[in-house]
N, C-alpha and C. Protein backbone atom coordinates (compact mmCIF):
# COMPACT_ATOMS: atom_id res chain seq x y z
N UNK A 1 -15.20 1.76 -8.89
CA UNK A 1 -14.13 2.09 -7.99
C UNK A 1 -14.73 2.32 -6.61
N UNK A 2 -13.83 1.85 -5.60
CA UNK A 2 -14.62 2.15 -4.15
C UNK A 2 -13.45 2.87 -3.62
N UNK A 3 -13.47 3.86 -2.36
CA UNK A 3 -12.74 4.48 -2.04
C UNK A 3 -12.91 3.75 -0.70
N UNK A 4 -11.81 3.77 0.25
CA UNK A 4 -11.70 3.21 1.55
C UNK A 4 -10.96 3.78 2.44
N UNK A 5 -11.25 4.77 3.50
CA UNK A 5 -11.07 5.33 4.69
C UNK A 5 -10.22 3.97 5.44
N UNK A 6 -8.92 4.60 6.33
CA UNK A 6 -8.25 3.97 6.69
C UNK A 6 -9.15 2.72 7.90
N UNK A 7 -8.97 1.50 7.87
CA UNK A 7 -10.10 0.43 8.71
C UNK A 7 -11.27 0.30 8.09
N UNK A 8 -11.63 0.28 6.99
CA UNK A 8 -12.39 0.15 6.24
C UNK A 8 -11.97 -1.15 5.78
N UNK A 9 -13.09 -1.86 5.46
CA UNK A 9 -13.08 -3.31 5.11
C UNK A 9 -13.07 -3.75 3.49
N UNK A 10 -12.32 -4.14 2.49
CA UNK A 10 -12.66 -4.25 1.20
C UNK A 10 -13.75 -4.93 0.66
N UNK A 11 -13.58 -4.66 -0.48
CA UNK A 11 -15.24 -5.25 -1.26
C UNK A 11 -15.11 -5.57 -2.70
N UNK A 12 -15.63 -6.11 -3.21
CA UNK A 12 -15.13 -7.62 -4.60
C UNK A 12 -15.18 -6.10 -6.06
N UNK A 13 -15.15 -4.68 -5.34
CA UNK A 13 -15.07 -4.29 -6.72
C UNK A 13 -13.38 -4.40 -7.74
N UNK A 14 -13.82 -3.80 -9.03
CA UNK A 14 -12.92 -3.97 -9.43
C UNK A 14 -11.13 -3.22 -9.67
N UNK A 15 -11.63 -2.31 -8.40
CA UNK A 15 -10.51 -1.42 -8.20
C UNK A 15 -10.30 -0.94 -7.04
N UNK A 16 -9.77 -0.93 -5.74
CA UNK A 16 -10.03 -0.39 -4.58
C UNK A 16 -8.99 0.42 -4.47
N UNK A 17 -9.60 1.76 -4.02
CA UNK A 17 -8.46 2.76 -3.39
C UNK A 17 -8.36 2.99 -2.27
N UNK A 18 -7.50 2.81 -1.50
CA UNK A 18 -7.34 3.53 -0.28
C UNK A 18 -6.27 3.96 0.59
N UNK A 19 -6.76 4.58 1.46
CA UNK A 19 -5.38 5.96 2.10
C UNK A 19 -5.18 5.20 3.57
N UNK A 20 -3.70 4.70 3.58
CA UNK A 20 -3.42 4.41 5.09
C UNK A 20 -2.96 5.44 6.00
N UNK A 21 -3.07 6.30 5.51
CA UNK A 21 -2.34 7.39 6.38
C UNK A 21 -1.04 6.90 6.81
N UNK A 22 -0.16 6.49 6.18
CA UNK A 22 0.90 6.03 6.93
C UNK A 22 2.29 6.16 7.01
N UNK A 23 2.27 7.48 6.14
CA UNK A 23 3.51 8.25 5.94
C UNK A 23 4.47 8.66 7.29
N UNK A 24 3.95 8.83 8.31
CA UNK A 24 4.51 9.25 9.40
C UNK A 24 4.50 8.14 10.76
N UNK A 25 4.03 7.11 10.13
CA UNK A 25 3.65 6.11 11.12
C UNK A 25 5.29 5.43 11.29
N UNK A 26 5.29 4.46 12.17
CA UNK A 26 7.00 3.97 12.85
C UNK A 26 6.46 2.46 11.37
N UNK A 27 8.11 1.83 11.18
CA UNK A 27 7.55 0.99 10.55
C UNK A 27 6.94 -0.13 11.10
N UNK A 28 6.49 -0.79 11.79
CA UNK A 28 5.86 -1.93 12.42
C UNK A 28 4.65 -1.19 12.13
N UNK A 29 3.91 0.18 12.26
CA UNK A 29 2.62 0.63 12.46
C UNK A 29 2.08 0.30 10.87
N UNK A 30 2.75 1.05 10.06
CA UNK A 30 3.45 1.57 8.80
C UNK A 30 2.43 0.01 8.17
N UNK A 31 3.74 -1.10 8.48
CA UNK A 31 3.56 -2.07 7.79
C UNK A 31 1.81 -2.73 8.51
N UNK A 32 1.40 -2.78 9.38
CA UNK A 32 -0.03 -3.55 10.19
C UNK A 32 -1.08 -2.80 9.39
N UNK A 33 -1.06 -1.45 9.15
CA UNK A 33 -2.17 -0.88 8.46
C UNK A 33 -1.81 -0.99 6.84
N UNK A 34 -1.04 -1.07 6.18
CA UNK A 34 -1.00 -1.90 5.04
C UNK A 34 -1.50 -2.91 4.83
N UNK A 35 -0.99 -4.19 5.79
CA UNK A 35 -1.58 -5.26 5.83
C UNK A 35 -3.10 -5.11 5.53
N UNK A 36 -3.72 -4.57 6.82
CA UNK A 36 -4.94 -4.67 7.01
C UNK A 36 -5.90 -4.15 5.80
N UNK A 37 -4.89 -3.00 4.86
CA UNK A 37 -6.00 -1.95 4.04
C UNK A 37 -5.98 -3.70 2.59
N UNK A 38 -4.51 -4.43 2.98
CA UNK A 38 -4.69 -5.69 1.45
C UNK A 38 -5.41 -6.37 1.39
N UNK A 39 -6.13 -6.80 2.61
CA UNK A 39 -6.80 -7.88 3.36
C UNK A 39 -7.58 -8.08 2.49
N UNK A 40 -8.16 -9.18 1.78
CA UNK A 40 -9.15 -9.32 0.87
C UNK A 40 -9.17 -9.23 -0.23
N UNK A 41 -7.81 -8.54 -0.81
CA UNK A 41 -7.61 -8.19 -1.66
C UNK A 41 -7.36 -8.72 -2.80
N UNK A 42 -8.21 -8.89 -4.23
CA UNK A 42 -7.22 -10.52 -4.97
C UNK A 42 -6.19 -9.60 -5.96
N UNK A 43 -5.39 -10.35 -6.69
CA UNK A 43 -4.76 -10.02 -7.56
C UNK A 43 -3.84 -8.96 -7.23
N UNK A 44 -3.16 -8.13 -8.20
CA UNK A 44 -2.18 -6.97 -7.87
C UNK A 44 -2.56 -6.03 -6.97
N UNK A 45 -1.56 -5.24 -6.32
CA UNK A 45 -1.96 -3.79 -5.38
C UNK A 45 -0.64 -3.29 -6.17
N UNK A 46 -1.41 -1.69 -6.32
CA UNK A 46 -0.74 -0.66 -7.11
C UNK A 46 -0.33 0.69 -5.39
N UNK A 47 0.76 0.32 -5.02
CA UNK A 47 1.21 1.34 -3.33
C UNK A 47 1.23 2.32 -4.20
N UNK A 48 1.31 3.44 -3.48
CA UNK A 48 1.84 4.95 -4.02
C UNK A 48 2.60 5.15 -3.21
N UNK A 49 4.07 5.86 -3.67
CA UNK A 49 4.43 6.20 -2.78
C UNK A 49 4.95 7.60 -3.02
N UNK A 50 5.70 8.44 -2.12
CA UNK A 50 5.81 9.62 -2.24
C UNK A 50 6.84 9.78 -3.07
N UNK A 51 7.10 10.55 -3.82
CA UNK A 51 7.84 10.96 -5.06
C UNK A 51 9.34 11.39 -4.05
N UNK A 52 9.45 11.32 -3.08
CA UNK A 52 10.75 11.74 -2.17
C UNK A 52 11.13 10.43 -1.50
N UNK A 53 10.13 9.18 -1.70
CA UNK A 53 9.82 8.03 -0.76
C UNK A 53 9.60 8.24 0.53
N UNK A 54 9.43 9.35 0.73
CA UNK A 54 9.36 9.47 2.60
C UNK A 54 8.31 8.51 2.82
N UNK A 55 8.23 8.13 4.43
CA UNK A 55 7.91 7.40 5.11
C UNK A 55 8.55 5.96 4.88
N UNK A 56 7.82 4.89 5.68
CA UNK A 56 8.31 3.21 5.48
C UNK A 56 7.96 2.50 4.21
N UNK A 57 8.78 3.34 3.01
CA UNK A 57 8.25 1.76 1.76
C UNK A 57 8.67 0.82 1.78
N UNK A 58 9.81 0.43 2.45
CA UNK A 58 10.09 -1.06 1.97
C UNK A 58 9.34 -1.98 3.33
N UNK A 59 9.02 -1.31 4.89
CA UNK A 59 8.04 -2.04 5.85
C UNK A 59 6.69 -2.01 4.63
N UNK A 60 6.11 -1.37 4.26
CA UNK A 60 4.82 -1.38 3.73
C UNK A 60 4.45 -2.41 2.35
N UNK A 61 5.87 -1.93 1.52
CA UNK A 61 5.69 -3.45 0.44
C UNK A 61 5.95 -4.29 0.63
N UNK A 62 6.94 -4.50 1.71
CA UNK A 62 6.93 -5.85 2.78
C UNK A 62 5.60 -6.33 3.51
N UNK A 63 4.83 -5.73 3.64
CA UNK A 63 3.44 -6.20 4.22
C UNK A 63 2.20 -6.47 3.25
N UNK A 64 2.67 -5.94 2.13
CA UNK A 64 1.78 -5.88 1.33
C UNK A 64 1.85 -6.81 0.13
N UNK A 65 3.00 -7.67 -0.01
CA UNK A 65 3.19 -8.89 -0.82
C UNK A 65 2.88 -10.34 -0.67
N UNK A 66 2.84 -10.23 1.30
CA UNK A 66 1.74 -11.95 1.53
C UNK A 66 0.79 -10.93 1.98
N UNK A 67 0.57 -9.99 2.30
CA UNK A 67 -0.83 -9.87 2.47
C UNK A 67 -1.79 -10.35 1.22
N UNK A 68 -1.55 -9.70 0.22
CA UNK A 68 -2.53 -10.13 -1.18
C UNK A 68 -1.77 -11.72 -1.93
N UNK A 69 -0.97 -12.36 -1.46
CA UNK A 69 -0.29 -13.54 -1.38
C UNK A 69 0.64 -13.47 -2.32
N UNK A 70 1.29 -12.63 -2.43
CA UNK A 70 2.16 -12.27 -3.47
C UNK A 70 3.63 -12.25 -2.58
N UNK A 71 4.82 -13.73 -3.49
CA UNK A 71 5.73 -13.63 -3.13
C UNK A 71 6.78 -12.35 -3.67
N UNK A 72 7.00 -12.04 -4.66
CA UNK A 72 7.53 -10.52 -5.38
C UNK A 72 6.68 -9.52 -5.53
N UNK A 73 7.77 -8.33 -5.32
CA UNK A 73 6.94 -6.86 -5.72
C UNK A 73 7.34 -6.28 -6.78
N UNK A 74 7.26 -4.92 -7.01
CA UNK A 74 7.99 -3.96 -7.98
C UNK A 74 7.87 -2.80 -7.51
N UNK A 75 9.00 -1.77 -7.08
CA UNK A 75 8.68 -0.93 -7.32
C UNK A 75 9.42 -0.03 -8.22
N UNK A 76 8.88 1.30 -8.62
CA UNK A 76 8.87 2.18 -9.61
C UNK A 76 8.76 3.17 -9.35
N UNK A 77 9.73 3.63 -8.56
CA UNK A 77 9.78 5.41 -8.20
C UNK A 77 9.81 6.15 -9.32
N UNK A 78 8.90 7.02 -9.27
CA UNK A 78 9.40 8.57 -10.31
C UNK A 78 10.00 9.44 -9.60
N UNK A 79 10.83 10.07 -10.40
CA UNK A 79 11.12 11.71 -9.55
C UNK A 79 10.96 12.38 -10.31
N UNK A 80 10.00 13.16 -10.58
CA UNK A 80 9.59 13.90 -11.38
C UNK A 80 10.35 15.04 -12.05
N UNK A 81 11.63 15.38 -10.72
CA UNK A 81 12.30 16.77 -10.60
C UNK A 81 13.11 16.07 -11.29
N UNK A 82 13.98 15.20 -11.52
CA UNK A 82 14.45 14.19 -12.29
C UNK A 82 14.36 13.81 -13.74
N UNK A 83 13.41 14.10 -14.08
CA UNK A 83 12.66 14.10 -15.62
C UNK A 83 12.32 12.87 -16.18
């Protein structure tokens, strides 16, 4: 597993994590640093998103489905408070 600081460049392991900071970002910002964290990226990306969805998820899985060349996404909110 590699961990990746936001502008950090990816690398052929077999799991990459990393934090865009981008919960509070506008969505155009939101979605460019998504992009940038997929870049390189092969196969699936697993987003997290906040259990309230705050911030831009649908700019961010919008950036993040041709970024890794993926025409469909999924997502899968929990709400935990929800059960």
């Amino acid at each position: 597993m590699v961990i990746l600081l936001p502008g950090a460049q990816a690398s052929s392991a077999s799991l990459t994590v990393s934090d865009t900071e981008s919960r509070d970002l506008s969505a155009g910002d939101a979605a460019a640093a998504v992009a940038l964290a997929c870049r390189g990226l092969a196969g699936g990306v697993f987003k997290k998103v906040d259990s309230t969805l705050r911030g831009q998820v649908g700019a961010e899985l919008g950036a993040a489905r041709p970024a890794v060349g993926r025409s469909t996404g999924l997502l899968a909110a929990s709400l935990t408070s929800r059960g």
